[in-house]
Protein backbone atom coordinates (compact mmCIF):
# COMPACT_ATOMS: atom_id res chain seq x y z
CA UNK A 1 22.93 26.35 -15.06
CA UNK A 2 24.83 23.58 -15.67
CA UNK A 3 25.42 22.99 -11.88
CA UNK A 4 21.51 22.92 -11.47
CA UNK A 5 21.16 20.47 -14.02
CA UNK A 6 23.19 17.98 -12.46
CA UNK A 7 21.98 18.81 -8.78
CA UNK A 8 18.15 18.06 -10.49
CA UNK A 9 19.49 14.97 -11.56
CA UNK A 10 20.69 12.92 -8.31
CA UNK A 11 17.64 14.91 -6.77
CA UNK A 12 15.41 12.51 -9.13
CA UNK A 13 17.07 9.64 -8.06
CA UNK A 14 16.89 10.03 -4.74
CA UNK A 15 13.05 10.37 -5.09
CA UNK A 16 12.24 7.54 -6.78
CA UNK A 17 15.01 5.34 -3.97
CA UNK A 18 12.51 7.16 -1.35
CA UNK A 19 9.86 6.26 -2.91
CA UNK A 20 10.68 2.59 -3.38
CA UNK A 21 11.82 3.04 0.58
CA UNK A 22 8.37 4.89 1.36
CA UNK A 23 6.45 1.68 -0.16
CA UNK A 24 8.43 -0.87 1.96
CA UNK A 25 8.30 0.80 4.85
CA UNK A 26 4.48 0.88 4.38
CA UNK A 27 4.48 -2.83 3.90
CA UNK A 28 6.50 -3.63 6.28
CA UNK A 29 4.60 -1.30 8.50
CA UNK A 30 1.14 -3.16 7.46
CA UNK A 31 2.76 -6.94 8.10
CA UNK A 32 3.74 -6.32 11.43
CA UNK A 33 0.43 -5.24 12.10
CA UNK A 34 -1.29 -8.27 10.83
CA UNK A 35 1.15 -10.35 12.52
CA UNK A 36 0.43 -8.96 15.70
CA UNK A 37 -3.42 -9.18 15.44
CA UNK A 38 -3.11 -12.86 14.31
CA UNK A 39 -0.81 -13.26 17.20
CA UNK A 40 -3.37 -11.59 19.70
CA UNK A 41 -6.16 -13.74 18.18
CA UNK A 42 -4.47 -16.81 18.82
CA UNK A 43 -3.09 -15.90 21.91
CA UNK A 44 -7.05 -15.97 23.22
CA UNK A 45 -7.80 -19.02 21.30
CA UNK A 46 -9.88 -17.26 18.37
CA UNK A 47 -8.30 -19.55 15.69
CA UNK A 48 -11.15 -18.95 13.11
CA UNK A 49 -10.73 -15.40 13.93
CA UNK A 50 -7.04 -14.94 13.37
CA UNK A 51 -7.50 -16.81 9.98
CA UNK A 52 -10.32 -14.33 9.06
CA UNK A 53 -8.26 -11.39 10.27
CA UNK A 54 -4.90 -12.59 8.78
CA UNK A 55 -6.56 -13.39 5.22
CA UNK A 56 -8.58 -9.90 5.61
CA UNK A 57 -4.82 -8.37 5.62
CA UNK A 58 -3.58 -10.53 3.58
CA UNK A 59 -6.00 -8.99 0.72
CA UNK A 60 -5.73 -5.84 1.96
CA UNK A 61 -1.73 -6.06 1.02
CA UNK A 62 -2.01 -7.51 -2.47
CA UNK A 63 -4.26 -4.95 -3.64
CA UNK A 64 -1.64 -2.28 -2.07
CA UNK A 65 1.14 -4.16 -4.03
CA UNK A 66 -0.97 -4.40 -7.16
CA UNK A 67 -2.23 -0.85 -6.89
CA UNK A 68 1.73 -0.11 -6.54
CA UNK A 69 2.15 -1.70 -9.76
CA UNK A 70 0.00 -0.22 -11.66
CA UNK A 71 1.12 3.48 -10.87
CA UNK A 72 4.70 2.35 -11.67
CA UNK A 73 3.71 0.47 -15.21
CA UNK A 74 1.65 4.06 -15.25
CA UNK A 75 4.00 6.52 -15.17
CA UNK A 76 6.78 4.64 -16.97
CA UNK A 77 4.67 2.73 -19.51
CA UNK A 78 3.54 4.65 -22.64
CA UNK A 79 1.20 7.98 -22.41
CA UNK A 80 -2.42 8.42 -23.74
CA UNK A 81 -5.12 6.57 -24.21
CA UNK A 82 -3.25 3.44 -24.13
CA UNK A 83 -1.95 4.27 -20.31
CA UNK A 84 -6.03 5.07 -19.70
CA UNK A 85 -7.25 1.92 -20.97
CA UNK A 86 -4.06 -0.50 -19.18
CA UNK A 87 -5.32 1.41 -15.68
CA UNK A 88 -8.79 0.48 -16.07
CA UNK A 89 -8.22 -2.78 -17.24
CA UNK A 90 -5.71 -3.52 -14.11
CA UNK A 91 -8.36 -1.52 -11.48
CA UNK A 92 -10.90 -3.90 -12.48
CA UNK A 93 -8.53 -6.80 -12.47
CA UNK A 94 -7.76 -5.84 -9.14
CA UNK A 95 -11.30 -5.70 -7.60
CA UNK A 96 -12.35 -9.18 -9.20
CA UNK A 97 -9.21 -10.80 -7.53
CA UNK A 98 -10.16 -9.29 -4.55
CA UNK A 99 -13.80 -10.10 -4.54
CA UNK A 100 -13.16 -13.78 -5.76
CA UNK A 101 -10.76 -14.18 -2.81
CA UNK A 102 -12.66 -12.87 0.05
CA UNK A 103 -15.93 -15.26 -1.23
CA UNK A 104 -13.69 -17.93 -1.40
CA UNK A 105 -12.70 -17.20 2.10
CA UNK A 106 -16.27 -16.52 3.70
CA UNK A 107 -17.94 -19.30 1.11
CA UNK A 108 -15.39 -21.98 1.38
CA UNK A 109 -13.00 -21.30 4.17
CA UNK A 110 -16.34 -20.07 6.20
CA UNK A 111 -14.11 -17.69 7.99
CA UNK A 112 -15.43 -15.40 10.43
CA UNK A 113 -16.56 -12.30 8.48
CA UNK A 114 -16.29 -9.87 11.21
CA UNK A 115 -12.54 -10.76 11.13
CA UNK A 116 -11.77 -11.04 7.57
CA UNK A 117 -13.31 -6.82 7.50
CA UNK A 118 -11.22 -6.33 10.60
CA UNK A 119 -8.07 -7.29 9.02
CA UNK A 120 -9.05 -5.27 5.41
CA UNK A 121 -10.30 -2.18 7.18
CA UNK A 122 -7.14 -2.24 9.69
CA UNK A 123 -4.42 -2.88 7.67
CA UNK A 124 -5.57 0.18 5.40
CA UNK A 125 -6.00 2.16 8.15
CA UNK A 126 -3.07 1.35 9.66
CA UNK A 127 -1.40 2.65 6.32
CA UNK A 128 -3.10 5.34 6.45
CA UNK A 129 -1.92 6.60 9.48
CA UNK A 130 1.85 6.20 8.52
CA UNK A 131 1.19 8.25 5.52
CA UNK A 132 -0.38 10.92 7.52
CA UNK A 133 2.64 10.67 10.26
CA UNK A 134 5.01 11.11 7.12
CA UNK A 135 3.79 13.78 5.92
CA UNK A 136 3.17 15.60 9.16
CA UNK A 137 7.35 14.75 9.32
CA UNK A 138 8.25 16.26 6.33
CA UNK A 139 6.22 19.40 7.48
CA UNK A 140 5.26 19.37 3.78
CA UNK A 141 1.93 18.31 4.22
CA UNK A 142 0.62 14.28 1.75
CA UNK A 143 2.98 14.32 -0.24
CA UNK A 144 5.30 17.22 0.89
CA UNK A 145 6.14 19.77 -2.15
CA UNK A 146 6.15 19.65 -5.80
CA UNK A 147 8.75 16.83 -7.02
CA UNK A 148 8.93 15.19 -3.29
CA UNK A 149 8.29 11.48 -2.63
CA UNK A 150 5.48 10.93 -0.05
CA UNK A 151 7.68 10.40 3.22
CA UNK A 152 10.86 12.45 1.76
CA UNK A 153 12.26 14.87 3.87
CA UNK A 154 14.75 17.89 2.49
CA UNK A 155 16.68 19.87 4.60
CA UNK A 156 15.97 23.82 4.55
């Protein structure tokens, strides 16, 4: 028993170290892709459109990093109604900074909508996908099994 105890124990922090590695490598994952579509904008001249597309991703990453946040302050901040009422408050925080950045961008920046959706829409699908090819590598399915971190592989 007591052997379990302490295997459960470095099991837990390896989680949350893949975990913190599993969010990285998913923004990481998400720069390089909004580099490389500002750089292939550019590359054809489409200034306005590489500004729309890099500021597109460049939302689509801070709500990602503030949606990070708030699961974190989540599970480690205090249970209850309190915990309800902090992830509400930070959800909607989240969608007004969002929503007063990208009409600052079309309104005052005048940057090519088309762009700015392009760079929102593909840097969360582009997430998406290395969630998906995670999972399908842990052969655990999102999220692999009960205790895993998303990405975490164990061996048999």
């Amino acid at each position: 028993m007591r052997r379990r105890a302490r295997l459960d124990a470095s099991r837990v922090t390896s989680v949350l170290d893949e975990q913190d590695r599993f969010v990285k490598r998913t923004e990481w994952g998400a720069l390089a892709l909004a580099a490389a579509g500002g750089l292939v904008l550019a590359l054809f001249g489409r200034w306005g459109w590489a500004v729309g597309y890099l500021l597109g991703c460049a939302v689509s990453l801070g709500n990602f990093h503030l949606i990070v946040r708030g699961v974190r302050g989540l599970v480690a901040g205090p249970p209850g109604a309190l915990a309800k009422r902090r992830a509400g408050i930070g959800a909607a925080l989240r969608f007004l900074i969002a929503a007063a950045l990208l009409v600052l961008a079309v309104v005052v920046l005048r940057v090519n909508v088309l762009a700015l959706l392009a760079g929102l829409m593909l840097t969360q699908l582009g997430m998406i996908v290395y969630w998906l090819l995670s999972s399908v590598h842990t052969g655990n399915g999102p999220g692999g099994e009960a205790g895993d971190a998303p990405g975490s592989s164990r061996p048999l």
